[in-house]
Protein backbone atom coordinates (compact mmCIF):
# COMPACT_ATOMS: atom_id res chain seq x y z
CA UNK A 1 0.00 0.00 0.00
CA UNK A 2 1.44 3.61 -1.01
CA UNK A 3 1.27 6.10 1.95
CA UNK A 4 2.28 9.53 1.67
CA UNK A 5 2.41 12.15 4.52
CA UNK A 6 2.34 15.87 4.18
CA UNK A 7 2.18 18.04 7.05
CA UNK A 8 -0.11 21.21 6.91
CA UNK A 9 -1.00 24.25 8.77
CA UNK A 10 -3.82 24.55 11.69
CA UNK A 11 -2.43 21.39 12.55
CA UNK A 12 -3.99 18.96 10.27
CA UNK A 13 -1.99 16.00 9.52
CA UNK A 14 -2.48 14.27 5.99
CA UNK A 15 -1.95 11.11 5.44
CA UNK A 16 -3.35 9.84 1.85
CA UNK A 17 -3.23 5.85 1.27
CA UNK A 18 -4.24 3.88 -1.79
CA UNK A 19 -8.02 1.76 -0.53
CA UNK A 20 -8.80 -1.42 -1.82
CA UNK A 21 -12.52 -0.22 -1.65
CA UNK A 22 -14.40 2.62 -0.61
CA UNK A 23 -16.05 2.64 2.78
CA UNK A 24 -19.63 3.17 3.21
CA UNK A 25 -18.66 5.53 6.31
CA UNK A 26 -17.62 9.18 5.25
CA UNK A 27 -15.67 9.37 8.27
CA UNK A 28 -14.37 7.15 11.09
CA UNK A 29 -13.46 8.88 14.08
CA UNK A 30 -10.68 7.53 16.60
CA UNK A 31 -12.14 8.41 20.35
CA UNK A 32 -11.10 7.31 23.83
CA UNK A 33 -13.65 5.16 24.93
CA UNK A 34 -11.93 5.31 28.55
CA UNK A 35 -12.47 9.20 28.90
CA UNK A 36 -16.30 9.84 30.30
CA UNK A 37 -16.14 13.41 28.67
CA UNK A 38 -15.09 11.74 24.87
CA UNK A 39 -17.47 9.12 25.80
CA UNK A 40 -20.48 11.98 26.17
CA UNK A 41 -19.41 13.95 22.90
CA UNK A 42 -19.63 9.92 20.88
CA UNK A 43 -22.76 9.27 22.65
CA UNK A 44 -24.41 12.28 21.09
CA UNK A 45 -22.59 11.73 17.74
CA UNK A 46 -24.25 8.56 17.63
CA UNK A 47 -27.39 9.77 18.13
CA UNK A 48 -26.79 12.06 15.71
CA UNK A 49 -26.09 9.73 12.91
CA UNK A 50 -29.08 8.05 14.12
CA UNK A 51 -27.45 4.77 12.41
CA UNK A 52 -26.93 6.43 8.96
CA UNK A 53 -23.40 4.89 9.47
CA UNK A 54 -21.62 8.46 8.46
CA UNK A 55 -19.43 8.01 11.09
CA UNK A 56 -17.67 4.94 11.91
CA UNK A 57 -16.80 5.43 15.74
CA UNK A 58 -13.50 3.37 16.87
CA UNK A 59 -12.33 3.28 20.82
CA UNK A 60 -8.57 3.38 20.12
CA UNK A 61 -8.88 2.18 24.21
CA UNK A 62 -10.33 -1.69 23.07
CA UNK A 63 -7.60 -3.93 23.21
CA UNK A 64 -8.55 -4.71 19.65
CA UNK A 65 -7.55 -1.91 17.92
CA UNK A 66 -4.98 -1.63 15.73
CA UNK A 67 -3.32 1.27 13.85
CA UNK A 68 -3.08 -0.15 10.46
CA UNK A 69 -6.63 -0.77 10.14
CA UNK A 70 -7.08 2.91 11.20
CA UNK A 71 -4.96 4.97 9.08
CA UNK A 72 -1.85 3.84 10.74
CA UNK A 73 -2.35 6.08 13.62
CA UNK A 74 -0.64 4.58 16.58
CA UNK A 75 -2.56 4.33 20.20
CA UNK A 76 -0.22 6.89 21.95
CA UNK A 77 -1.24 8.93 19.11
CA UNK A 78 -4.77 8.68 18.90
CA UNK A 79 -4.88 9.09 22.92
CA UNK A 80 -2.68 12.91 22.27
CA UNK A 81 -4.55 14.25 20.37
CA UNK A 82 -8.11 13.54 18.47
CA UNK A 83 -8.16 11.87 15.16
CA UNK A 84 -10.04 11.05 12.46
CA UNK A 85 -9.53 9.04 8.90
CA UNK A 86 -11.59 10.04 5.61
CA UNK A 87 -12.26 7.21 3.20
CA UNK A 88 -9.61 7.80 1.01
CA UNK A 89 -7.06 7.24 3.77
CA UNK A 90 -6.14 10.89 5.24
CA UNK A 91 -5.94 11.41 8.68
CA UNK A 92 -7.24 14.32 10.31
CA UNK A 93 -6.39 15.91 13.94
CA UNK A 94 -7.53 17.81 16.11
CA UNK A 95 -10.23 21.02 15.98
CA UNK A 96 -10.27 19.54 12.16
CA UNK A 97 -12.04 16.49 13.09
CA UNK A 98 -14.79 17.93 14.95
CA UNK A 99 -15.53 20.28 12.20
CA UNK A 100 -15.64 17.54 9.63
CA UNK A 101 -18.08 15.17 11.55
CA UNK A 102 -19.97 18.08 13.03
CA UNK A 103 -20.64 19.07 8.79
CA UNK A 104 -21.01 15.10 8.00
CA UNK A 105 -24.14 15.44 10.75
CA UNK A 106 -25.47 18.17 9.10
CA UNK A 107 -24.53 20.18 12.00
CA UNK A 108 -21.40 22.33 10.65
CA UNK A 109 -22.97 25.56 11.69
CA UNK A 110 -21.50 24.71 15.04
CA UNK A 111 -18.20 24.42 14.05
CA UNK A 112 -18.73 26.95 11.08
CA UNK A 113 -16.72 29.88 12.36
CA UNK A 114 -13.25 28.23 13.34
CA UNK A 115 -12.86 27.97 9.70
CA UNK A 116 -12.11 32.00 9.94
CA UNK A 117 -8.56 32.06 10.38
CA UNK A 118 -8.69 34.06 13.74
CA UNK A 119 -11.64 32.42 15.87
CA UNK A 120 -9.80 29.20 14.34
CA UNK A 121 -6.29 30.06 15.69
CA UNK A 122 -8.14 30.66 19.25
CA UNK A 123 -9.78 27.65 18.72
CA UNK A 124 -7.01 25.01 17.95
CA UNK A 125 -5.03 26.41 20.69
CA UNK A 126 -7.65 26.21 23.52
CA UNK A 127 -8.14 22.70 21.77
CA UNK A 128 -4.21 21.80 22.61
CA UNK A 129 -4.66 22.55 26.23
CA UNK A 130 -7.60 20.64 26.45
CA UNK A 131 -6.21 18.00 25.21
CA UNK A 132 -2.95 18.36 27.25
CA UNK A 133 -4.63 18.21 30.22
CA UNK A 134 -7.41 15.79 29.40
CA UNK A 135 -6.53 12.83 31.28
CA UNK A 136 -5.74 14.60 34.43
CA UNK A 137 -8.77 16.64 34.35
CA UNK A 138 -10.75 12.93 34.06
CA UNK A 139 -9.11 11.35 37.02
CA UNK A 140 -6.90 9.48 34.72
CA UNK A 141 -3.31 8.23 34.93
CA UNK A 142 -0.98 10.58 32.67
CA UNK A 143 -0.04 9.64 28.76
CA UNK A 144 3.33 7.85 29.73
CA UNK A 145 1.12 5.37 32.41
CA UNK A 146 -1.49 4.42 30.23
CA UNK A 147 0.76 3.79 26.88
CA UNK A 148 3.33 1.42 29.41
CA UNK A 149 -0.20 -0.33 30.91
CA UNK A 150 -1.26 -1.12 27.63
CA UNK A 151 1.80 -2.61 26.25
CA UNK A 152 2.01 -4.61 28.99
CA UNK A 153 -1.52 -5.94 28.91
CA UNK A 154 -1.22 -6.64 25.13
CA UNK A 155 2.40 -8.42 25.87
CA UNK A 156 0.49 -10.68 28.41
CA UNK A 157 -1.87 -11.51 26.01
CA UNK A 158 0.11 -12.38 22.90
CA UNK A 159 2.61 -14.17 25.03
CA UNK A 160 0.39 -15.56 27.31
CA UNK A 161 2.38 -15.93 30.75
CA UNK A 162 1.30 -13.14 32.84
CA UNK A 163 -0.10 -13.58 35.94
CA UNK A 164 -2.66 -12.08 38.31
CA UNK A 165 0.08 -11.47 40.84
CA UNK A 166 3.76 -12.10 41.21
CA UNK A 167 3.91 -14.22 44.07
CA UNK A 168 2.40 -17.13 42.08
């Protein structure tokens, strides 16, 4: 598969790939199913699409995701910083994402004046310290915990010889 990367302003990352076939989602959407407040905003996405299937929604926090089936975008990635994958195989971050799905739900108008460069530059940076202080502001372990506690639960499970505790 041909990837390409290009990095652009308002800090959109673009990432094109060459599909086998078309989705019938117009855009899947990489949340933390482990944050209650990301958890809300899906919930009333979902209801949103009211099972149109516009949005594909994928917890990058199930054990069973994996980045190559999601634009190649890693889990210590996804859990930075919001992302999103069109069907042609870009990747989206950040304030970008929300103003894609939020026009794929017919509900751009929300989103509709970040897209002026100034409100947009506010925007994306009150975005960044959201999302640099997300996990603490949840009651949740930092970046650096959850990535190690994850690679250690997946090396359990592909190896198979952890145990519940040490002593036995």
């Amino acid at each position: 598969m041909l990837s390409s990367k290009t990095e652009f302003p308002e800090s959109v990352e673009v990432t094109t790939q060459n599909p086998s076939s078309s989705p019938s989602w117009q855009i899947e959407l990489l949340y933390d199913g482990q944050c209650p407040l990301c958890l809300r905003e899906v919930n009333f996405l979902q209801k949103r699409d009211a099972g149109r299937g516009l949005v594909a929604f994928v917890d990058i926090a199930d054990d069973g995701y994996t980045p190559e089936a999601h634009g190649g975008v890693d889990f210590e990635t996804a859990m930075g910083r919001i992302h999103a994958v069109l069907p042609d195989g870009t990747v989206i971050k950040n304030v970008e994402v929300f103003r894609r799905v939020y026009e794929i739900l017919g509900m751009g108008w929300i989103y509709a004046a970040t897209k002026l460069p100034v409100i947009g530059a506010i925007v994306d940076k009150l975005y960044e310290i959201w999302a640099d202080y997300r996990l603490s502001l949840t009651g949740r372990p930092n970046l650096a915990t959850i990535v190690k506690d994850r690679q250690k639960r997946m090396e359990c499970e592909t190896q198979g010889r952890c145990r519940l505790n040490d002593n036995g």
